[in-house]
Protein backbone atom coordinates (compact mmCIF):
# COMPACT_ATOMS: atom_id res chain seq x y z
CA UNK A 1 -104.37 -14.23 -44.13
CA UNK A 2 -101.80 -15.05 -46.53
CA UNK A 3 -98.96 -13.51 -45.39
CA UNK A 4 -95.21 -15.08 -44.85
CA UNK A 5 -93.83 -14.08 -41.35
CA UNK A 6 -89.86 -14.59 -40.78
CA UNK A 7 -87.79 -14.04 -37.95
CA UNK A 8 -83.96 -13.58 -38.49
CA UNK A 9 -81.29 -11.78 -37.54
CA UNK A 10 -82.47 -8.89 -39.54
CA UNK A 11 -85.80 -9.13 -37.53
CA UNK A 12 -89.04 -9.71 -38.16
CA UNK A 13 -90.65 -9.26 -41.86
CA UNK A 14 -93.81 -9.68 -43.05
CA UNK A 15 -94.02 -10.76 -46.53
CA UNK A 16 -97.54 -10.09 -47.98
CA UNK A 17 -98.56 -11.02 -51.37
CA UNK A 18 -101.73 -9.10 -53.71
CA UNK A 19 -104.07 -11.39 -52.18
CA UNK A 20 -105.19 -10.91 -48.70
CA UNK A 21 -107.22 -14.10 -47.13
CA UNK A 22 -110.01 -13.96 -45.10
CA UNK A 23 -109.85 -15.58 -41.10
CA UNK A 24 -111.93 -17.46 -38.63
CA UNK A 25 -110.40 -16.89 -35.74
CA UNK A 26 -110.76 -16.42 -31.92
CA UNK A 27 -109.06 -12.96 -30.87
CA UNK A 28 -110.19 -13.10 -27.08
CA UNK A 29 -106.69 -13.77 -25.75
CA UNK A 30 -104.93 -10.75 -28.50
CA UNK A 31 -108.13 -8.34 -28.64
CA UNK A 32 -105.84 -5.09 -28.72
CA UNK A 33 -105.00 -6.85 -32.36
CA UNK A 34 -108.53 -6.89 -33.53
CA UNK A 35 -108.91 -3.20 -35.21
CA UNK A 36 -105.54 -4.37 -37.58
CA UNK A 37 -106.94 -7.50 -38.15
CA UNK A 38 -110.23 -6.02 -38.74
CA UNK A 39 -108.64 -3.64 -41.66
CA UNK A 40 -107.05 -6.62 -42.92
CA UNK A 41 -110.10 -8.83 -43.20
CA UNK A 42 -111.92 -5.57 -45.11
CA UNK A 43 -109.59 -5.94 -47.40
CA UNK A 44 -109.25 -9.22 -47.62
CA UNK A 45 -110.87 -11.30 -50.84
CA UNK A 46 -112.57 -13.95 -48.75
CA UNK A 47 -115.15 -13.45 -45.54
CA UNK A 48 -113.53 -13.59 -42.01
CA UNK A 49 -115.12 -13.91 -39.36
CA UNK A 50 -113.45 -12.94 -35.83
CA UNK A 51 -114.91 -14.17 -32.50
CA UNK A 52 -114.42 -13.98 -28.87
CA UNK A 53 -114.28 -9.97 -28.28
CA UNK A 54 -117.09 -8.67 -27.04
CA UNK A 55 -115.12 -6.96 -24.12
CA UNK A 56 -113.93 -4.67 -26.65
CA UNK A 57 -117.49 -3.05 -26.37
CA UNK A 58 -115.83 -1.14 -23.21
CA UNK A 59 -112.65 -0.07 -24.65
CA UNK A 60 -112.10 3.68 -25.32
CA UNK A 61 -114.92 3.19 -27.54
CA UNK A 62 -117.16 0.56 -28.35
CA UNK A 63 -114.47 -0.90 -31.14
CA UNK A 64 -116.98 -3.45 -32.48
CA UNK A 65 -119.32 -0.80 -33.49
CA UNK A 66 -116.69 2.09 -34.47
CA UNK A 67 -115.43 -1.05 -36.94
CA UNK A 68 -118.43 -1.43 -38.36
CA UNK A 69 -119.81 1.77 -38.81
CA UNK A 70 -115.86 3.13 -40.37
CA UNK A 71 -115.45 -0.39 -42.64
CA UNK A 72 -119.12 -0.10 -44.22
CA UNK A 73 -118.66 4.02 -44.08
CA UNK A 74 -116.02 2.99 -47.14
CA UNK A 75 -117.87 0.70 -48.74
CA UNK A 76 -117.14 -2.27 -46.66
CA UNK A 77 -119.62 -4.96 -45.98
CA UNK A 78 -119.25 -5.88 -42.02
CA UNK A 79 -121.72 -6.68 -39.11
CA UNK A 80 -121.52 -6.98 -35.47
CA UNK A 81 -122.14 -10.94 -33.75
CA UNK A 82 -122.93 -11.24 -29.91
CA UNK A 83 -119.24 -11.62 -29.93
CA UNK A 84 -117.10 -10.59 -32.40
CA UNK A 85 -117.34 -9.16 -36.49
CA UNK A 86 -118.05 -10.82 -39.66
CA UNK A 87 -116.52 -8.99 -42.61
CA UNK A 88 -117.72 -9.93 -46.01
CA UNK A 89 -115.30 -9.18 -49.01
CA UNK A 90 -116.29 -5.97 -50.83
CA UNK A 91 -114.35 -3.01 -52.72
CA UNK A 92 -113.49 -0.13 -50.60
CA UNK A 93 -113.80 3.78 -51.85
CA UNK A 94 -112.32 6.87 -50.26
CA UNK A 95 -113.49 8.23 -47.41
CA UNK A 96 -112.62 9.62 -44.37
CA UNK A 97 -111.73 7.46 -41.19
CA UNK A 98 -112.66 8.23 -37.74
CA UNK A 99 -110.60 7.38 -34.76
CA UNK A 100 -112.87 8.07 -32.11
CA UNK A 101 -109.76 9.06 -30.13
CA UNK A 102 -108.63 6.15 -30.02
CA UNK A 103 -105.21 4.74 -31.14
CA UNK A 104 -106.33 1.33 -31.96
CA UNK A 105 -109.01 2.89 -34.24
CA UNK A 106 -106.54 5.27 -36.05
CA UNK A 107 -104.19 1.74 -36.40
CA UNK A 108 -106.77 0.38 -38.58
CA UNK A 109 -107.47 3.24 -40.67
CA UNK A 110 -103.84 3.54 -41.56
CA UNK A 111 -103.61 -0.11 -42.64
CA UNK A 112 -107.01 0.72 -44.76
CA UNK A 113 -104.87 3.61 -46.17
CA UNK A 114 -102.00 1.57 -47.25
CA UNK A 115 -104.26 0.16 -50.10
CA UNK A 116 -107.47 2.01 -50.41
CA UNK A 117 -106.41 5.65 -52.51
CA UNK A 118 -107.96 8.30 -50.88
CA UNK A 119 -108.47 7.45 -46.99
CA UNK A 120 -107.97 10.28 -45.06
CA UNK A 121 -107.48 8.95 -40.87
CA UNK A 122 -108.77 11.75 -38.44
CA UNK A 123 -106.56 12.34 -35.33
CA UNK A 124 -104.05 9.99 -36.53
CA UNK A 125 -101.91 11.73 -33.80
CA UNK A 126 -103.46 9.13 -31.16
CA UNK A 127 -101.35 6.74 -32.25
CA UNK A 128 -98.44 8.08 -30.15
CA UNK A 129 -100.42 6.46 -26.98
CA UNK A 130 -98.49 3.24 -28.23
CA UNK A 131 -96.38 4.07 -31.22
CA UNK A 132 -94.88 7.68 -30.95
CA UNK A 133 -93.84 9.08 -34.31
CA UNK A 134 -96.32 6.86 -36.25
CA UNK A 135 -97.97 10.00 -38.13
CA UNK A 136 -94.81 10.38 -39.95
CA UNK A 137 -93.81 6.78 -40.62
CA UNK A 138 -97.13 6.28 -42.18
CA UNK A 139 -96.93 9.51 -44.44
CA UNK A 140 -93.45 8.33 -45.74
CA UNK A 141 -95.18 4.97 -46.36
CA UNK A 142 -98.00 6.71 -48.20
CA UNK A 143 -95.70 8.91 -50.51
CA UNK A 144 -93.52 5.97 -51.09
CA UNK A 145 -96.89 3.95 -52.24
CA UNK A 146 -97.82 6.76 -54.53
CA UNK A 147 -94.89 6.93 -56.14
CA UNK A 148 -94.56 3.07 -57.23
């Protein structure tokens, strides 16, 4: 997706440029990473296409379809496949983001939030399932956005 990963002593770092690349990729085997990756690819500047997770359908919400209906919701352009998403590159407006309860879901708004101005991610408190103290880390990254 464009992105420079490095792993040293320091730990890992992503290194992202302005430019986020579409994907065509089978997520079957890493399907908890498919909301991120979804918010990625909606704001990514060419399609992606990601395959091989229609189990998500049972997760603590039907993911594929919560994805859908919360990327197009801001503008997105995105559609469901027997077995996976195909996002299609499009300029995203604020909105509100819902989770469904579930911390995956409120994972992706968050990353949505880190570029699009104005997303506001509903019960972003059910990210401490997996990532206590996440509400505040992604506030401080928010402030520190606005203010560059």
């Amino acid at each position: 997706m464009g992105a420079v990963i490095t792993l040293d002593h320091h730990g890992l770092t992503a290194t992202m440029h302005d430019e986020i690349l579409g994907i065509d990729v089978d997520l079957h085997d890493v399907g908890a990473l498919t909301p991120s990756i979804a918010a990625l690819a909606a704001l990514a500047s060419t399609p992606s296409h990601l395959h091989g997770i229609s189990h998500l359908r049972g997760h603590e919400t039907d993911r594929l379809k919560a994805l859908v209906h919360e990327i197009n919701h801001l503008g997105g352009d995105a559609t469901e496949t027997p077995d996976g998403l195909r996002i299609r590159p499009t300029m995203l407006h604020a909105g509100r983001f819902s989770t469904y309860h579930d911390h995956r879901m409120a994972t992706a708004g968050a990353i949505i939030g880190l570029r699009v101005h104005g997303i506001s991610v509903e019960n972003i408190e059910t990210t401490a399932k997996t990532l206590p103290g996440f509400p505040d880390r992604w506030h401080s990254l928010l402030s520190t956005h606005e203010d560059s």
